[in-house]
Protein backbone atom coordinates (compact mmCIF):
# COMPACT_ATOMS: atom_id res chain seq x y z
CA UNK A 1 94.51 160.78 91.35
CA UNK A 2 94.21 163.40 88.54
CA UNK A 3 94.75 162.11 84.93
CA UNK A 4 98.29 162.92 84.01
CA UNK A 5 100.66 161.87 81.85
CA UNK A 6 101.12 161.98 77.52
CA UNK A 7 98.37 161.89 75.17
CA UNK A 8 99.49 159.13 73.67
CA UNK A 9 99.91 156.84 76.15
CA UNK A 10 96.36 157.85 77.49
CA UNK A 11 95.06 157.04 74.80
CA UNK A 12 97.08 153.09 74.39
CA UNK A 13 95.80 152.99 78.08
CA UNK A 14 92.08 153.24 77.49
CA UNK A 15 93.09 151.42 74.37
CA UNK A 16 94.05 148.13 76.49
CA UNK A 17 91.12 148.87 79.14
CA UNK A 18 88.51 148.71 75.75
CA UNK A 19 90.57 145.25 74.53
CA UNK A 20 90.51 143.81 77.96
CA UNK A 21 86.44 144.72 78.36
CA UNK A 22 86.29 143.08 74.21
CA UNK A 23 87.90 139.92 75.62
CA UNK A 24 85.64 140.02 78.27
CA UNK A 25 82.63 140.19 76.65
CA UNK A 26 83.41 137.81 73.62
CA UNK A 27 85.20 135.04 76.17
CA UNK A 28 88.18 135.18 74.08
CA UNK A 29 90.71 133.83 76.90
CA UNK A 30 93.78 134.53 74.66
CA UNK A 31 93.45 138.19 73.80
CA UNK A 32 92.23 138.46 77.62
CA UNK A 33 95.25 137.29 78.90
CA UNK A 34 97.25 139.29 75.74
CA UNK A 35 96.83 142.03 78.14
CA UNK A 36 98.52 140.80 80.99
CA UNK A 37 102.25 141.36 81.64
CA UNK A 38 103.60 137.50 81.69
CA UNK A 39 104.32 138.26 85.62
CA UNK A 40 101.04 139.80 85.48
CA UNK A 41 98.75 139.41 88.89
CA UNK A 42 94.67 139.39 89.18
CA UNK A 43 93.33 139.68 92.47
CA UNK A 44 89.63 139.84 93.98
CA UNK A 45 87.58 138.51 96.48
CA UNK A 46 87.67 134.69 95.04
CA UNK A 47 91.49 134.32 93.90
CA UNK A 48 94.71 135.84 93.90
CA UNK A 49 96.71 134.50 90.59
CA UNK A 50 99.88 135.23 89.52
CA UNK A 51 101.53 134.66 86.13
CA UNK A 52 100.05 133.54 82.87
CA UNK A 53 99.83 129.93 83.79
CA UNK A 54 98.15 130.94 86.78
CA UNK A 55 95.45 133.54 84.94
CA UNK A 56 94.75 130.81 82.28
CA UNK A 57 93.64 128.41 84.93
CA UNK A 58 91.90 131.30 86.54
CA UNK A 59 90.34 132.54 83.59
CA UNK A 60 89.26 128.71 82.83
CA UNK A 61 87.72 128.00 86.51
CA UNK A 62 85.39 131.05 86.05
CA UNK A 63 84.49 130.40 82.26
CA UNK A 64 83.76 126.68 82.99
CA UNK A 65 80.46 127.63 84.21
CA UNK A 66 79.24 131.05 82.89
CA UNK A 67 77.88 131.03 79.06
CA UNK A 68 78.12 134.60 78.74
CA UNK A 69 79.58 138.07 80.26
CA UNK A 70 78.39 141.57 79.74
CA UNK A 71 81.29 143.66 80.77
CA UNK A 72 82.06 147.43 80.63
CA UNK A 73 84.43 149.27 82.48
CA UNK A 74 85.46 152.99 82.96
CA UNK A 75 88.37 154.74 83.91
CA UNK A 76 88.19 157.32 86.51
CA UNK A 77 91.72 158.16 87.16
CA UNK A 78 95.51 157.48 85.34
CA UNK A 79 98.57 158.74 86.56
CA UNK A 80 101.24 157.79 83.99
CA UNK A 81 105.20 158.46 84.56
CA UNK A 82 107.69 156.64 82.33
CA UNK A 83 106.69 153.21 81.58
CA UNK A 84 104.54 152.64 84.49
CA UNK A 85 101.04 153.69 84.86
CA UNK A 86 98.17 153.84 88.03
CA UNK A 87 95.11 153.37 87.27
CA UNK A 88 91.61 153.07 88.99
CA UNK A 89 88.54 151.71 86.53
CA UNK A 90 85.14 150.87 87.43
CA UNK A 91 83.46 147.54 86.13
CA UNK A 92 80.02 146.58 85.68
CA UNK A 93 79.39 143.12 84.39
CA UNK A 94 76.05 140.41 84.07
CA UNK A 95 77.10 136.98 83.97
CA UNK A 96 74.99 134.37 82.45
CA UNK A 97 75.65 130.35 83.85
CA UNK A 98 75.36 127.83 81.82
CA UNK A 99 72.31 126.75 83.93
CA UNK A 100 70.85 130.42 82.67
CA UNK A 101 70.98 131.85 86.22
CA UNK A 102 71.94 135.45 86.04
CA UNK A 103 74.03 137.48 88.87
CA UNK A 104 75.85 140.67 88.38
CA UNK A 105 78.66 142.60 89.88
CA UNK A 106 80.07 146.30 90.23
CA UNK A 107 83.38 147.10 91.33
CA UNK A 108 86.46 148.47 91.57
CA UNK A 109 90.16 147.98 89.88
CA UNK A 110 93.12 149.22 91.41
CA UNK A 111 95.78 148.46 88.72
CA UNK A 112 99.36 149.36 88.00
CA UNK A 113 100.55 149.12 84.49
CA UNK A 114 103.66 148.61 82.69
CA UNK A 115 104.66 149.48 79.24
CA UNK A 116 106.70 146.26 77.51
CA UNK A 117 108.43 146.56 74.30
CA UNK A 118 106.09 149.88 73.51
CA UNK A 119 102.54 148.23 74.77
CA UNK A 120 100.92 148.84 78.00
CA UNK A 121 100.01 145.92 80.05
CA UNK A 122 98.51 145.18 82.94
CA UNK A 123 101.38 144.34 86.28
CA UNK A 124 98.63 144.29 88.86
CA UNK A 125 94.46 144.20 88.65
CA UNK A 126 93.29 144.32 92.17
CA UNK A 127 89.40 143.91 92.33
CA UNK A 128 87.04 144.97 95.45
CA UNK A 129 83.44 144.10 94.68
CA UNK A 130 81.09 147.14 95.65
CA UNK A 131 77.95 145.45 95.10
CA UNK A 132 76.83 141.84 94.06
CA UNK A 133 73.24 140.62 92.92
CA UNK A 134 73.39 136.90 93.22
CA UNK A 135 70.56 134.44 92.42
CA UNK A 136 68.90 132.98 95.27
């Protein structure tokens, strides 16, 4: 997938990839979930949620042990047209538990986007894990 589609909206993509990786890293739930569509879905390996409700509680059940997230991400393709948007990113993130055990994770996101009342948002983030370091 090539990356195609107006400067602008290029650039209010990567825009909402850096404020999703910001809300990552800081464990700010609500900006996090700002950049969700309210019929937004997250999938992955470990959930499938649906809805802001259902991204809250997801969001919650992963923070509830972890005491901090390094995340970056990187976009290797966008295909814009109209208000919707395809996107593949690559993540790399180190989580820290609570209990100061350490794994970390690189993967994948398939995601469509959708631009609501002039701001892109994410419709769809589908995860596959590529490789996972987990404590033993």
């Amino acid at each position: 997938m090539p990356f195609t589609g107006p400067v602008e909206d290029r650039l209010a993509i990567r825009e909402l990839y850096g404020t999703y990786a910001d809300a990552s890293w800081r464990g700010d739930r609500a900006l996090w979930l700002s950049t969700f569509a309210p019929e937004g879905r997250w999938t992955s390996h470990l959930f499938d949620a649906e809805g802001h409700a259902a991204l809250a509680e997801t969001w919650d059940g992963l923070w509830k042990d972890w005491s901090a997230v390094a995340f970056l991400a990187e976009i290797g393709s966008m295909e814009i047209a109209d208000d919707a948007a395809a996107v593949r990113s690559y993540a790399r993130e180190v989580v820290q538990t609570h209990e100061g055990a350490v794994f970390k994770l690189c993967g994948c996101y398939d995601d469509a986007l959708v631009r609501i009342d002039g701001e892109w948002k994410f419709a769809r983030r589908d995860y596959t894990l590529t490789i996972g370091e987990f404590p033993a």
